[in-house]
Each structure stands twice: as C-alpha cells, then as structure tokens.
N, C-alpha and C. Protein backbone atom coordinates (compact mmCIF):
# COMPACT_ATOMS: atom_id res chain seq x y z
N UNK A 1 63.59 -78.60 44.67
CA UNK A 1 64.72 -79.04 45.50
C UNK A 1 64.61 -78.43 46.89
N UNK A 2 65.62 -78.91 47.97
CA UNK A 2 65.26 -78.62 49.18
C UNK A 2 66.60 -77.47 49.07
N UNK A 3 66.36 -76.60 50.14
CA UNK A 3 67.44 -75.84 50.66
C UNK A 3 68.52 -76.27 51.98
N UNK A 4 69.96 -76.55 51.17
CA UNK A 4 70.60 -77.29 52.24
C UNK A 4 70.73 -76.50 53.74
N UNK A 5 70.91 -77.23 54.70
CA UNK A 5 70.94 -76.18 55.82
C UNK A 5 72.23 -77.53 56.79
N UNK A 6 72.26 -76.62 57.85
CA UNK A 6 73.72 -77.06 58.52
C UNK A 6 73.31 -78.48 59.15
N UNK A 7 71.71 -78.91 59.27
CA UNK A 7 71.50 -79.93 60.03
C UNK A 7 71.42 -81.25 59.32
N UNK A 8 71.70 -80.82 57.97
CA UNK A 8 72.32 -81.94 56.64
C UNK A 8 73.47 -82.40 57.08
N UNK A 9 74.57 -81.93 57.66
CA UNK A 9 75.36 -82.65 57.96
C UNK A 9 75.82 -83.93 58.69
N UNK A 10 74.90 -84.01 59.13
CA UNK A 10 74.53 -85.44 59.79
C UNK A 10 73.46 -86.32 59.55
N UNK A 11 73.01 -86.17 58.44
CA UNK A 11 72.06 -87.07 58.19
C UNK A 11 72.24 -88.23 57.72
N UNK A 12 73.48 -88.51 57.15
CA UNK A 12 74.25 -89.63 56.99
C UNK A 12 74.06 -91.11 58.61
N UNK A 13 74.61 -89.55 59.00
CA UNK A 13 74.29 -91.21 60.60
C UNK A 13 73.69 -91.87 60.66
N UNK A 14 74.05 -93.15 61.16
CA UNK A 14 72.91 -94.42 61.19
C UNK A 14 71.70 -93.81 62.42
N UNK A 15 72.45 -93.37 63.36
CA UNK A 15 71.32 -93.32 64.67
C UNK A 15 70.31 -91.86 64.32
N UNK A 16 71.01 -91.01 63.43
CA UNK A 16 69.65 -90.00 62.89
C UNK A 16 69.01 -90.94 62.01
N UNK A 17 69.25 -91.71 61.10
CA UNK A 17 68.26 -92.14 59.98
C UNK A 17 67.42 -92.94 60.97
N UNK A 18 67.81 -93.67 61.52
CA UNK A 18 67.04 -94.85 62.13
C UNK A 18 65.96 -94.64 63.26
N UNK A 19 66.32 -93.08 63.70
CA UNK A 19 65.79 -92.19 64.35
C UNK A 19 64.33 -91.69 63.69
N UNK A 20 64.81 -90.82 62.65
CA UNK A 20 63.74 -90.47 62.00
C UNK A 20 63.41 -91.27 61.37
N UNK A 21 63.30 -92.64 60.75
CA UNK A 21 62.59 -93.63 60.35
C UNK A 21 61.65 -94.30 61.32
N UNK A 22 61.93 -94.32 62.28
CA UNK A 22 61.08 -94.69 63.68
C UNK A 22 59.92 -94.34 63.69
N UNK A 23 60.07 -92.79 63.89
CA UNK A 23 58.86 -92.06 63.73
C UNK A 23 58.32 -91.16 62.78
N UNK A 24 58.79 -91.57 61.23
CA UNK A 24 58.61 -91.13 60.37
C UNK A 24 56.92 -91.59 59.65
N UNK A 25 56.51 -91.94 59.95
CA UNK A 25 55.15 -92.53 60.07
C UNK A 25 53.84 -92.14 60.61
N UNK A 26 54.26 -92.67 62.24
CA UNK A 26 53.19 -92.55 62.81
C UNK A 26 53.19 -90.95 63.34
N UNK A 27 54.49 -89.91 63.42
CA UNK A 27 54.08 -88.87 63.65
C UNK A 27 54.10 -87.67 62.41
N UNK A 28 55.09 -88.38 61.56
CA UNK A 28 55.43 -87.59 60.46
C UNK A 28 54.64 -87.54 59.56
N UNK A 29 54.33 -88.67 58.64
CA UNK A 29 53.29 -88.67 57.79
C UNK A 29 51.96 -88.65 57.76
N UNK A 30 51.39 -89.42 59.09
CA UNK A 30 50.48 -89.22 59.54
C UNK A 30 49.91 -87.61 60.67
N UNK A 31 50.78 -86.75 61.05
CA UNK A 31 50.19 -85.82 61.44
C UNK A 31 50.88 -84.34 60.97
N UNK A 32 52.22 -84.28 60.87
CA UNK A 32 52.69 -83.44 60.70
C UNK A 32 52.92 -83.07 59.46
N UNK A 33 52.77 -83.83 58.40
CA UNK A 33 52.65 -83.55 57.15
C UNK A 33 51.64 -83.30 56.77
N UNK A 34 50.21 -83.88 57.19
CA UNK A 34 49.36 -83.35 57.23
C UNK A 34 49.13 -82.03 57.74
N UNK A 35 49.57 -81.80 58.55
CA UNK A 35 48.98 -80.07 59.30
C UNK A 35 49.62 -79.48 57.96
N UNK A 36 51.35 -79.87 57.54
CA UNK A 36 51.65 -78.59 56.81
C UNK A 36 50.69 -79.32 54.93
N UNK A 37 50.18 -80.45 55.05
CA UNK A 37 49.22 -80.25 53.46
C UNK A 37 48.57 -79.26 53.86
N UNK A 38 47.40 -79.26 54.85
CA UNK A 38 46.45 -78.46 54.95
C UNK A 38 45.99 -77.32 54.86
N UNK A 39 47.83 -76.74 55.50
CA UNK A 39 48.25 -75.18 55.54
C UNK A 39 48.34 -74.96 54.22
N UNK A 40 49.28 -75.73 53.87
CA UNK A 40 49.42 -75.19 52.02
C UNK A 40 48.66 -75.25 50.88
N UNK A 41 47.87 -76.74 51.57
CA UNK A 41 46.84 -77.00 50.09
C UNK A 41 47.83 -77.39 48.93
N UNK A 42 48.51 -78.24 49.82
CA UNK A 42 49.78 -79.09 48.84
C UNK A 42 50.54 -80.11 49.43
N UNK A 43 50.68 -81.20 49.16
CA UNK A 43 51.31 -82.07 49.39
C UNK A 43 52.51 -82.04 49.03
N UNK A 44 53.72 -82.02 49.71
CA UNK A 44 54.97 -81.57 49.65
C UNK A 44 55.14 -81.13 48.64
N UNK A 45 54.50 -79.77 48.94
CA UNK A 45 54.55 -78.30 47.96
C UNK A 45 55.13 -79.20 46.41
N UNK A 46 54.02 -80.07 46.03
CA UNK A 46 53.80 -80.72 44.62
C UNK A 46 53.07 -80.32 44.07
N UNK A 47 52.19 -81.53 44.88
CA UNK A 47 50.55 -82.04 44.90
C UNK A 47 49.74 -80.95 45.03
N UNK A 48 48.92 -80.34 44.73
CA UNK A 48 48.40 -79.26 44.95
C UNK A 48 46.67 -79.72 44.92
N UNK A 49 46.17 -79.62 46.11
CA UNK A 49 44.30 -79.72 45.80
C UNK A 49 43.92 -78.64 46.44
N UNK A 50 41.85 -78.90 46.12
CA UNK A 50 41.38 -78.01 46.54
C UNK A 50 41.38 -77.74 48.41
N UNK A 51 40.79 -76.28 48.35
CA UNK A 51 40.53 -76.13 49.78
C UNK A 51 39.36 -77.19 50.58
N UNK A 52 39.32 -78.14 51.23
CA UNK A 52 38.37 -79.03 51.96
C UNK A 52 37.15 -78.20 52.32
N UNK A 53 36.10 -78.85 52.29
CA UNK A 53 34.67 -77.71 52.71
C UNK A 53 34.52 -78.32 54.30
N UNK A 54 34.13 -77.43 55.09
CA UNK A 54 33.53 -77.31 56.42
C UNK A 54 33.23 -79.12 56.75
N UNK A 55 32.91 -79.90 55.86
CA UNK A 55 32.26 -80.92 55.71
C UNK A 55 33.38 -81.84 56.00
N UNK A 56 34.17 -81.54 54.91
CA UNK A 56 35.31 -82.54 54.66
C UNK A 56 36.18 -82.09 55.49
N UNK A 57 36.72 -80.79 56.06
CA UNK A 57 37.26 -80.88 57.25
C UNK A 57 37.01 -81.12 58.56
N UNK A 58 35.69 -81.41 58.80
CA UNK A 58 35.32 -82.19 60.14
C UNK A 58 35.79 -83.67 60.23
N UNK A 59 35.59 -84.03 59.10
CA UNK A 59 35.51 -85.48 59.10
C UNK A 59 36.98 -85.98 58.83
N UNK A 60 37.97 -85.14 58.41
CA UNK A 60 39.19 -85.68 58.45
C UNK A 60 39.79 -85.20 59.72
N UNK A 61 39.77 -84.37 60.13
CA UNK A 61 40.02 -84.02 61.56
C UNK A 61 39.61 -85.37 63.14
N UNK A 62 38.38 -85.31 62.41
CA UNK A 62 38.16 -86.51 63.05
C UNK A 62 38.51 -87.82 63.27
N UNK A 63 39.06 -87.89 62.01
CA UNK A 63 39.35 -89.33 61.45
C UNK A 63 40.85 -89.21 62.15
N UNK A 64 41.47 -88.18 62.27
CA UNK A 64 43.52 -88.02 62.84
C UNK A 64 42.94 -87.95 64.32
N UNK A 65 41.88 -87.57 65.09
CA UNK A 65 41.68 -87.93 66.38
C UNK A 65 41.40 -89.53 66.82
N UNK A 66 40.54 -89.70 66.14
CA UNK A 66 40.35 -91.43 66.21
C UNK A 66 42.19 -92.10 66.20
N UNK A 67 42.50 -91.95 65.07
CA UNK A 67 43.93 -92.47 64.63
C UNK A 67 44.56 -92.47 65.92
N UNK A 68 44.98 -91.24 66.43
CA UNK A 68 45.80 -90.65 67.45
C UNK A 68 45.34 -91.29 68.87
N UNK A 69 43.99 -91.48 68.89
CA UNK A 69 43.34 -92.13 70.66
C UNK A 69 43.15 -93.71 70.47
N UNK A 70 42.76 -94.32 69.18
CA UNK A 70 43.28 -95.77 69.38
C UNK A 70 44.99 -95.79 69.05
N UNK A 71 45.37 -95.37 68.63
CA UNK A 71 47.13 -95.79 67.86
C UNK A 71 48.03 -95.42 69.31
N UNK A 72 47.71 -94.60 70.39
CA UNK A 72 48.57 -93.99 71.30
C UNK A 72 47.76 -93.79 72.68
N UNK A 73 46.75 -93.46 72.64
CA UNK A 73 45.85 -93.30 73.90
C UNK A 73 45.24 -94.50 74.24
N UNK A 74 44.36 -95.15 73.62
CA UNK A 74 43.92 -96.18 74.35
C UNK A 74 44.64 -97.17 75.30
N UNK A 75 46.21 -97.70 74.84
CA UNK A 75 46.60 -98.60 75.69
C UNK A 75 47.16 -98.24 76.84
N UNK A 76 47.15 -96.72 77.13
CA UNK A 76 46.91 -96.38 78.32
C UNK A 76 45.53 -96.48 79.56
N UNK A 77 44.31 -96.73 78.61
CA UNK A 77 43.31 -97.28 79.20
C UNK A 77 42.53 -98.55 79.62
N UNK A 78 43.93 -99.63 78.98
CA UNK A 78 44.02 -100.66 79.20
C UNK A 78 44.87 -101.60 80.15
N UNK A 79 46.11 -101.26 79.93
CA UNK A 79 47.28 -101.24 80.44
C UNK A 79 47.95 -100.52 81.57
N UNK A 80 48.60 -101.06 82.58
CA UNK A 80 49.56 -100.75 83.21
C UNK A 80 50.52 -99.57 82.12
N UNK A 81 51.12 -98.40 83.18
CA UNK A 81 51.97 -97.28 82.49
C UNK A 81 52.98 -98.16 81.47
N UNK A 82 53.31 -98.64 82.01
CA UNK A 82 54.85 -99.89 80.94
C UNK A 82 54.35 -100.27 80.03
N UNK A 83 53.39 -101.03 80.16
CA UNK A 83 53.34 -102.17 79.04
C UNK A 83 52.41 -101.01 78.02
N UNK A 84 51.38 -100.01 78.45
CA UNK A 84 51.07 -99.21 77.52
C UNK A 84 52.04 -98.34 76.92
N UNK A 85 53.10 -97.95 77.28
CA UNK A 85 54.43 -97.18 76.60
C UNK A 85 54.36 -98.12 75.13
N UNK A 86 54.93 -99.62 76.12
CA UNK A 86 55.33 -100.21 74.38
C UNK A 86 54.27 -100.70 73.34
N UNK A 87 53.21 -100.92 73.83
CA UNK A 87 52.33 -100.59 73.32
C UNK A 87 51.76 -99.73 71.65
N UNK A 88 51.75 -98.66 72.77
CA UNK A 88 51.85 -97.18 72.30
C UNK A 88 52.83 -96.87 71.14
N UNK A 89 54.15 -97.49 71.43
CA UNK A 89 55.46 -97.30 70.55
C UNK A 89 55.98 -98.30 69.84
N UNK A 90 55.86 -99.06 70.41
CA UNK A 90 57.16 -100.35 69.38
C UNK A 90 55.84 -100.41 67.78
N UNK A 91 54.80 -100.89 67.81
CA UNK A 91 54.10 -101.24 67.13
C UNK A 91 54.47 -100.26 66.10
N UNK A 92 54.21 -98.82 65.94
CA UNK A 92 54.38 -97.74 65.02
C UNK A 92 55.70 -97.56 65.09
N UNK A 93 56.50 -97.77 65.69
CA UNK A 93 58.30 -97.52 65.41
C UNK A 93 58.36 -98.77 64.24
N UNK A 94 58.24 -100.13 65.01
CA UNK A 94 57.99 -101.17 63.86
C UNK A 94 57.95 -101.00 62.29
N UNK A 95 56.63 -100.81 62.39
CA UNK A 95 55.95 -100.74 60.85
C UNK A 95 56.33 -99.36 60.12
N UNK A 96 56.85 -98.03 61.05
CA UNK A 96 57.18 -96.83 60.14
C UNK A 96 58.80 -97.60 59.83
N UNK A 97 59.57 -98.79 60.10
CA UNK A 97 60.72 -98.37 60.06
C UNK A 97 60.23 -99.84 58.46
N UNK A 98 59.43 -100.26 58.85
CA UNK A 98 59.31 -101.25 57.84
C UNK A 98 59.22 -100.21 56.48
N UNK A 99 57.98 -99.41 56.71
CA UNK A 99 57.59 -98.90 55.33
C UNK A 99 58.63 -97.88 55.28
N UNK A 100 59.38 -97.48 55.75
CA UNK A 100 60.52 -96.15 54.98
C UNK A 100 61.62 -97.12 54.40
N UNK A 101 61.70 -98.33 55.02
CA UNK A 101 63.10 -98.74 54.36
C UNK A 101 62.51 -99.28 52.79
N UNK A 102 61.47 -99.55 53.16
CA UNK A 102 60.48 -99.91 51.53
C UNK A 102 60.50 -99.21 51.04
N UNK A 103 60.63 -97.84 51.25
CA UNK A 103 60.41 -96.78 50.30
C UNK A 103 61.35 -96.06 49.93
N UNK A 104 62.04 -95.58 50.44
CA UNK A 104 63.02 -94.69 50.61
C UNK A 104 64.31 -95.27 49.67
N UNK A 105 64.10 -96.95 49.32
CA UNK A 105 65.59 -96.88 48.73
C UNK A 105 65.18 -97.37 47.47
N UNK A 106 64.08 -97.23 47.09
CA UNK A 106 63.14 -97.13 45.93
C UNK A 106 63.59 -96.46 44.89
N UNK A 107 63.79 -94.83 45.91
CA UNK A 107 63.62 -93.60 44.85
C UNK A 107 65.01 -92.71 45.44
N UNK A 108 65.26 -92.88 46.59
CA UNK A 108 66.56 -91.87 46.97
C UNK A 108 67.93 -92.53 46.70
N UNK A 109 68.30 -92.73 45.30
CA UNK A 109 69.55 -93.01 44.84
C UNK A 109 70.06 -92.15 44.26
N UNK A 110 71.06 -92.36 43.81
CA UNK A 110 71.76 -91.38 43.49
C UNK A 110 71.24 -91.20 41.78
N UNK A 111 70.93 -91.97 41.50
CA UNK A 111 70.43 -92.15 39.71
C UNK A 111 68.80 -92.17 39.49
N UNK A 112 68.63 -92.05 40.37
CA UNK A 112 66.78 -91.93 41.01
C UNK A 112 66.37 -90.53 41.07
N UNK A 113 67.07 -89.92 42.15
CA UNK A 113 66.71 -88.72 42.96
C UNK A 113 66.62 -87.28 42.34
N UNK A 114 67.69 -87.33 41.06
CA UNK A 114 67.66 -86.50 40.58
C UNK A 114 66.93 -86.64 39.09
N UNK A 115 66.42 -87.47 38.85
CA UNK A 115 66.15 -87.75 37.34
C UNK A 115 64.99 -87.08 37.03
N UNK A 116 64.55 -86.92 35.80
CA UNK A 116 63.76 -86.15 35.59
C UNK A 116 63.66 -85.95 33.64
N UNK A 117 61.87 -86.40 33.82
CA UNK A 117 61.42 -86.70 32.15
C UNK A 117 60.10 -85.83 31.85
N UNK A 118 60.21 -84.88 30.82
CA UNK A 118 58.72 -84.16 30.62
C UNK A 118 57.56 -85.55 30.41
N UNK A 119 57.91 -87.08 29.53
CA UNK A 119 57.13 -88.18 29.69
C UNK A 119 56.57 -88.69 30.67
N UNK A 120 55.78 -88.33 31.10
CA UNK A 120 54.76 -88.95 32.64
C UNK A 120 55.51 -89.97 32.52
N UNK A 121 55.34 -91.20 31.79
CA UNK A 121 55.53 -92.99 31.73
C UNK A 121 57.30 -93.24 32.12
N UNK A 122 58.14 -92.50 31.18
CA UNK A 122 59.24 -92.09 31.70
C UNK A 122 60.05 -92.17 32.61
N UNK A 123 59.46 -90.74 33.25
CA UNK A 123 59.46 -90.16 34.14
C UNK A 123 59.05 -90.79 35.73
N UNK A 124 58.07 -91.99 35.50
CA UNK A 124 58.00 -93.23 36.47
C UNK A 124 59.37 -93.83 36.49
N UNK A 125 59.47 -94.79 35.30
CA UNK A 125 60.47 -95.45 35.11
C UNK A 125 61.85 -95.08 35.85
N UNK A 126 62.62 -93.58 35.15
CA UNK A 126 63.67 -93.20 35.47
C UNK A 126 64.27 -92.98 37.05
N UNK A 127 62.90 -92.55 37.64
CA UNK A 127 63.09 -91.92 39.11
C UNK A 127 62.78 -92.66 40.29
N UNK A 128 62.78 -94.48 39.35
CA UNK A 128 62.37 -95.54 40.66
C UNK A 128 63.51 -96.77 40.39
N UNK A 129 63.54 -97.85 41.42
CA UNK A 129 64.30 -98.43 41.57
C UNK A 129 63.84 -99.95 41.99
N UNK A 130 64.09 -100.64 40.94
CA UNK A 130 63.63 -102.41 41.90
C UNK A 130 65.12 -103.08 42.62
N UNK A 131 64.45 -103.53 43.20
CA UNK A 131 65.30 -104.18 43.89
C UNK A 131 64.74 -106.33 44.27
N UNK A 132 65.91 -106.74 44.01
CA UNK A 132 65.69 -108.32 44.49
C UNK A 132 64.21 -109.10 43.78
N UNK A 133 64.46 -108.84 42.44
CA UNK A 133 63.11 -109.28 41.91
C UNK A 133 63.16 -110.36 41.62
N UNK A 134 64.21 -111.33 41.86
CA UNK A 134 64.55 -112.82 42.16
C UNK A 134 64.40 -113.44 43.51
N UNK A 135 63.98 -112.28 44.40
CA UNK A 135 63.89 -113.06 45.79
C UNK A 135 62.67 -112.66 46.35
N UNK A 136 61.90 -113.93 47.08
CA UNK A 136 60.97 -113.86 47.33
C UNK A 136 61.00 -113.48 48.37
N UNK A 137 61.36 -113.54 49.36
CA UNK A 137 61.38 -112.51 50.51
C UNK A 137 62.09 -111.03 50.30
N UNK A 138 62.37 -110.21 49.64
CA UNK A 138 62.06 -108.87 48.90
C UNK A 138 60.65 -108.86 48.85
N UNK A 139 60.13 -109.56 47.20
CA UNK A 139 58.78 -109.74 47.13
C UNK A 139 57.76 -109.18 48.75
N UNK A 140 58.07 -110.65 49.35
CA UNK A 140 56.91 -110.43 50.25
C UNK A 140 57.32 -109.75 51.34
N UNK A 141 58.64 -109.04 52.05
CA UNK A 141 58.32 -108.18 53.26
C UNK A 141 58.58 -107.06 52.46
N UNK A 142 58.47 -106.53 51.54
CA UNK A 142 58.08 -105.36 50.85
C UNK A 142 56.57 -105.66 50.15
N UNK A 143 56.00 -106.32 50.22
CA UNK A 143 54.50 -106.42 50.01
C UNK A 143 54.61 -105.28 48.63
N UNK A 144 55.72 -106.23 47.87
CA UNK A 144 55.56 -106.06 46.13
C UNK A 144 56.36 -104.97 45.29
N UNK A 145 56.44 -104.12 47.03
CA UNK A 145 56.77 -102.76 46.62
C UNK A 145 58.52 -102.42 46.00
N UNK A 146 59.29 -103.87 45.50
CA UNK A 146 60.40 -103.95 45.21
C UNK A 146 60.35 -103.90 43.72
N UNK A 147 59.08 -104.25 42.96
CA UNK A 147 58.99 -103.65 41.67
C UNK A 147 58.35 -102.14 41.49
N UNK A 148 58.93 -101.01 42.32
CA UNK A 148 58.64 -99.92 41.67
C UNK A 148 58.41 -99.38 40.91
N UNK A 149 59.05 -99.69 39.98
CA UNK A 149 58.94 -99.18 39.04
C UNK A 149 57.79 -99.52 38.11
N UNK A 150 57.18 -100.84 37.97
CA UNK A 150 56.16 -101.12 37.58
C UNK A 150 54.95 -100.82 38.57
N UNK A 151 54.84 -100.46 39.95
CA UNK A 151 54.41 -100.17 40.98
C UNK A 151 53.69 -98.73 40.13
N UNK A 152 54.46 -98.09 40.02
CA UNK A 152 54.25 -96.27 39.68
C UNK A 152 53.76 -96.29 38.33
N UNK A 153 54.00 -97.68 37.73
CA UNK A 153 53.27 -97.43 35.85
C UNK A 153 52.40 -98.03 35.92
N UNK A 154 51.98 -99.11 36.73
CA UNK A 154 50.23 -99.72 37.09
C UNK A 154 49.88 -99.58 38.49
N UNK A 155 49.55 -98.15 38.50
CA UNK A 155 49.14 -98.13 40.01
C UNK A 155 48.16 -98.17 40.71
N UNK A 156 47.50 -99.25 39.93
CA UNK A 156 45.86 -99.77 40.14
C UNK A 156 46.02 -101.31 40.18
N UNK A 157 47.30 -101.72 39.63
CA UNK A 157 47.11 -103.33 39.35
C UNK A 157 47.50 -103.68 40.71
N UNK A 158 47.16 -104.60 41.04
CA UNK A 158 47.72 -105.23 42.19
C UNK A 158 49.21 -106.19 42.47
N UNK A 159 49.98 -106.03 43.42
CA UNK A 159 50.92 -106.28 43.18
C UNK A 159 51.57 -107.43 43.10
N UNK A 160 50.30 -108.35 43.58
CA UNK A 160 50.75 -109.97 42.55
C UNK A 160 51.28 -110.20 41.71
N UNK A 161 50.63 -109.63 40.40
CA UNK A 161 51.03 -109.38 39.16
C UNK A 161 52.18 -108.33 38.56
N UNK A 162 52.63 -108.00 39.74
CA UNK A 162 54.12 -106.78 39.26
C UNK A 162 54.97 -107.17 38.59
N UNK A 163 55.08 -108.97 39.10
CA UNK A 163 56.50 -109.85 38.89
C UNK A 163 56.31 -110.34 37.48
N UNK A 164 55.16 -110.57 36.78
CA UNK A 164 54.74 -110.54 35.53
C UNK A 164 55.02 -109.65 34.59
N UNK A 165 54.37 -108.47 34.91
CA UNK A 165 54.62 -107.14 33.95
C UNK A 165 56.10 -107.04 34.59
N UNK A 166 57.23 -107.20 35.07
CA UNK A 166 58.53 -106.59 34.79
C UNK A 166 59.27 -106.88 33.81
N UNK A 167 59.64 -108.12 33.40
CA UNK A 167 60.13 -108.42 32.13
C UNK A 167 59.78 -107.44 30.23
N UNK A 168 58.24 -107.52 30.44
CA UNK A 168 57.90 -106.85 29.42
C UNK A 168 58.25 -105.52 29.44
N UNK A 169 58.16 -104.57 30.80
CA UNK A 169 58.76 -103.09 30.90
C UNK A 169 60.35 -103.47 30.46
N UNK A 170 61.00 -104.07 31.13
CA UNK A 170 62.22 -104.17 30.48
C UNK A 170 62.53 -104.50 29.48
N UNK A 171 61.75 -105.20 28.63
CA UNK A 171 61.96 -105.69 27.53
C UNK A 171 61.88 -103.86 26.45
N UNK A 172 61.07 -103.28 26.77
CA UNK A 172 60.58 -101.77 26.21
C UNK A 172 61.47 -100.81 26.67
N UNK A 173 61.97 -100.86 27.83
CA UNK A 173 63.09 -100.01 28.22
C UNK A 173 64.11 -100.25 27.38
N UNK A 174 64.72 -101.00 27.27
CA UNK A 174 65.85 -101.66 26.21
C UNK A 174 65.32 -101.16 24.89
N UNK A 175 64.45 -101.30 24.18
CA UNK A 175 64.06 -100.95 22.95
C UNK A 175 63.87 -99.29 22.97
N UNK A 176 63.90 -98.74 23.57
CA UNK A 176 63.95 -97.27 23.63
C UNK A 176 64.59 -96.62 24.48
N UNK A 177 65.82 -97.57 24.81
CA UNK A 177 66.77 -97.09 25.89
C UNK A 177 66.66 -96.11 26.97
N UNK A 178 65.29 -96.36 27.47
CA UNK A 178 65.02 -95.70 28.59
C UNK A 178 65.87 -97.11 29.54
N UNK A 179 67.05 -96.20 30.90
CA UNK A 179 67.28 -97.15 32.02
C UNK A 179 66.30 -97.81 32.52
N UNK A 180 66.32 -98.98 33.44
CA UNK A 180 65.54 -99.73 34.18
C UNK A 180 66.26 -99.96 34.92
N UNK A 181 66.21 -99.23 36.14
CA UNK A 181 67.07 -99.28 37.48
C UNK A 181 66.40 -100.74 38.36
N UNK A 182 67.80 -101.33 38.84
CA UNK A 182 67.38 -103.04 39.62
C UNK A 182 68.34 -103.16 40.41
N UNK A 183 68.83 -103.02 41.04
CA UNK A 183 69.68 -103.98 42.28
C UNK A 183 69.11 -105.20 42.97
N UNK A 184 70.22 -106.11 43.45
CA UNK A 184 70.12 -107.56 43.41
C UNK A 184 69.25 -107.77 44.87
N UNK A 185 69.33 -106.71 45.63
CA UNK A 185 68.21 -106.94 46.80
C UNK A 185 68.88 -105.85 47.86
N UNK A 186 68.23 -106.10 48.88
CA UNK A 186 68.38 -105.01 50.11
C UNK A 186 69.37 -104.26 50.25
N UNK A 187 70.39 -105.06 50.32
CA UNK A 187 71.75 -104.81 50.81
C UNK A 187 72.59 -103.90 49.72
N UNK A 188 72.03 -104.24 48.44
CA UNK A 188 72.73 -103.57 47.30
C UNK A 188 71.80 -101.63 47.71
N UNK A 189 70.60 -102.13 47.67
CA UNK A 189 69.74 -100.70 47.43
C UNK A 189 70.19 -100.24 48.88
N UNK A 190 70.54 -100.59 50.24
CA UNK A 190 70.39 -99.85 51.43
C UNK A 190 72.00 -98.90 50.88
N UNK A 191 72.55 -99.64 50.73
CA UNK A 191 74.28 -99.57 50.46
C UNK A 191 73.81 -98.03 49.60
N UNK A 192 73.44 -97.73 48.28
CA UNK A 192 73.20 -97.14 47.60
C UNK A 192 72.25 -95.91 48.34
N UNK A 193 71.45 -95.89 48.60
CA UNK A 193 70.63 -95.02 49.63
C UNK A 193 71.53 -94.65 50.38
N UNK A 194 72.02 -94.95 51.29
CA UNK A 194 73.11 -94.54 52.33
C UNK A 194 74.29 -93.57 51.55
N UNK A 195 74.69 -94.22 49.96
CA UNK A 195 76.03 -93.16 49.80
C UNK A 195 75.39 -91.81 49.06
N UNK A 196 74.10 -91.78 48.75
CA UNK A 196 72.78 -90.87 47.96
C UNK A 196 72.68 -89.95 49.88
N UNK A 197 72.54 -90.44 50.63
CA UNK A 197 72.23 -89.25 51.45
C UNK A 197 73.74 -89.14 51.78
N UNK A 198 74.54 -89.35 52.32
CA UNK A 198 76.02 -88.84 52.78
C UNK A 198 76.25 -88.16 51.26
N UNK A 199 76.42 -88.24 49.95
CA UNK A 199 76.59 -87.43 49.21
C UNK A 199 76.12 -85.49 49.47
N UNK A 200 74.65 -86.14 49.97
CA UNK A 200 73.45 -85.10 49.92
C UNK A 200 73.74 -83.64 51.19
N UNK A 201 74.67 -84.67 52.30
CA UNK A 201 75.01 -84.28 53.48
C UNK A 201 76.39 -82.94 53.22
N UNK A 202 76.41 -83.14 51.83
CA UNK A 202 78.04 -81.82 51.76
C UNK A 202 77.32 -80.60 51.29
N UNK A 203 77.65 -79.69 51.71
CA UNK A 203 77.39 -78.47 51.68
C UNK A 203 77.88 -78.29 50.01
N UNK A 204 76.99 -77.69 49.55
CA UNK A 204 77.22 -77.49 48.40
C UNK A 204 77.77 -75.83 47.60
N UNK A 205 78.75 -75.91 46.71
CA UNK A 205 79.51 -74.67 46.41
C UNK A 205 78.67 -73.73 45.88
C-alpha cells in the first residue's frame, strides 16, 4: 500500500487527474519510472529483477535516448519553435491520456483495488474490471483492453479473441463464485474510478 500524504487531498480533481494523465506516459512511465526501476531493481517495488550487465545497460539507456530525441527533440529540427512545441506535446499528451483512461479504470475501483487472492488465476479475475463488452467502440478505442480480465488470464492470446473467451470465464466464475467485475461501458467505469480515488483522497484514522 501507499503512504497517504497531504497531496492526496486533491487528487480527486478533474484538472490534477487530467493533468497527470497527460503526462503520465511519455514522462512518467517511460522515464521516471524507469530511473526509479533501475534504482531499485523493482518495478513498483513488486516486480523485482536482476541487476542489468554493463551490456544491457548500454543498450537500454540508449534505447530512452533515441525515445527522448525522436519523441521530443527532433521536431525541433524540423519545425518552426510553435509548430515543434505541438508537435513535441499534443501527440504524447494524446495517447498517454488514451492509455491511462484504458487502464486505470480497469483496476482502480473500489472492488478492484483492494482485492486480493493467494490463487494467481483468481487473483487476475478479482482485481480487474470489464467494461462495455457489448460495445464495439469500447472494444476498439480500448484496443480490447475492456476485457481485462480475460486480458490478465490469456496474456499471450491476442485480443481479437477476448470477446470469445469472456462468456466461458463467466460462465466458471459463477460456478465457483468467484465475482466477474463488468460495467456497461465508459461512463459507468470513469464514474466508479473517480468515487475509488475521492474515497482514496480522505485522510485516513
């Protein structure tokens, strides 16, 4: 668990979330979470791997410089100062705000967030969330990722086939009364996400 601190109190706001969803991506996941894996030799102090050899840290180092001089530097070497700004920004504000809202209301519910199964298979199930698995636009501007829950129990299959295997997980959830968390699409899961962090936002006794 995290340690609450006073700057929880506002995380509820639309203009902090939408804030840090912006650049939750292209600076967050992509660099700054990285520096602190590297430091720790853990992925949000979970994940735990080995130390990288001389080898493998050249080449990923390298690989976040490349990232960083085409994704932000180059269209300054193309472009006029302006049009390289947006450039530079809208594109990764874009797509980080695409993939957090994909993700984020997946697993940060209120019946999600805290769950928890010694069953690996479970333990998928309980701590994810579909959403709008009747609508095809769910489906496709979440590129599948609205069957989570089958997402995290075949996470090799491709996600064509998600909309297939959901019925049968549910059909097994029911028979062993494990939940199968679903809301009817966006608006139900954003709604839900939103009262999961303002919950999260009270200082706790």
């Amino acid at each position: 668990s995290i340690r609450w601190r006073k700057s929880h109190l506002n995380q509820k706001c639309l203009s902090r979330v939408l804030l840090v969803w912006s650049i939750a991506v292209g600076l967050g996941l992509q660099i700054l979470n990285d520096v602190r894996a590297l430091k720790k030799l853990s992925y949000n102090n979970v994940v735990a791997y080995d130390k990288p050899s001389k080898m493998q840290m050249a080449a990923h180092i390298a690989g976040r410089i490349i990232y960083i001089l085409f994704a932000f530097a180059w269209p300054f070497a193309l472009f006029p100062a302006w049009k390289a700004m947006i450039w530079a920004t809208v594109p990764n504000v874009v797509f980080s705000l695409c993939f957090m809202i994909n993700t984020q209301i997946n697993h940060l519910v209120g019946h999600c967030a805290h769950a928890f199964d010694s069953n690996f298979f479970k333990h998928q199930i309980i701590t994810a969330q579909n959403f709008g698995r009747d609508s095809a636009f769910c489906f496709y501007f979440s590129g599948g990722l609205n069957y989570q829950i089958e997402h995290h129990l075949f996470p090799t299959v491709n996600h064509c086939h998600l909309p297939a295997l959901s019925p049968g997980v549910k059909k097994i959830c029911k028979k062993y009364g494990v939940p199968y968390n679903s809301v009817s699409g966006y608006r139900q899961a954003i709604e839900e996400h939103f009262a999961h962090t303002a919950a999260m936002s009270v200082k706790p006794e």
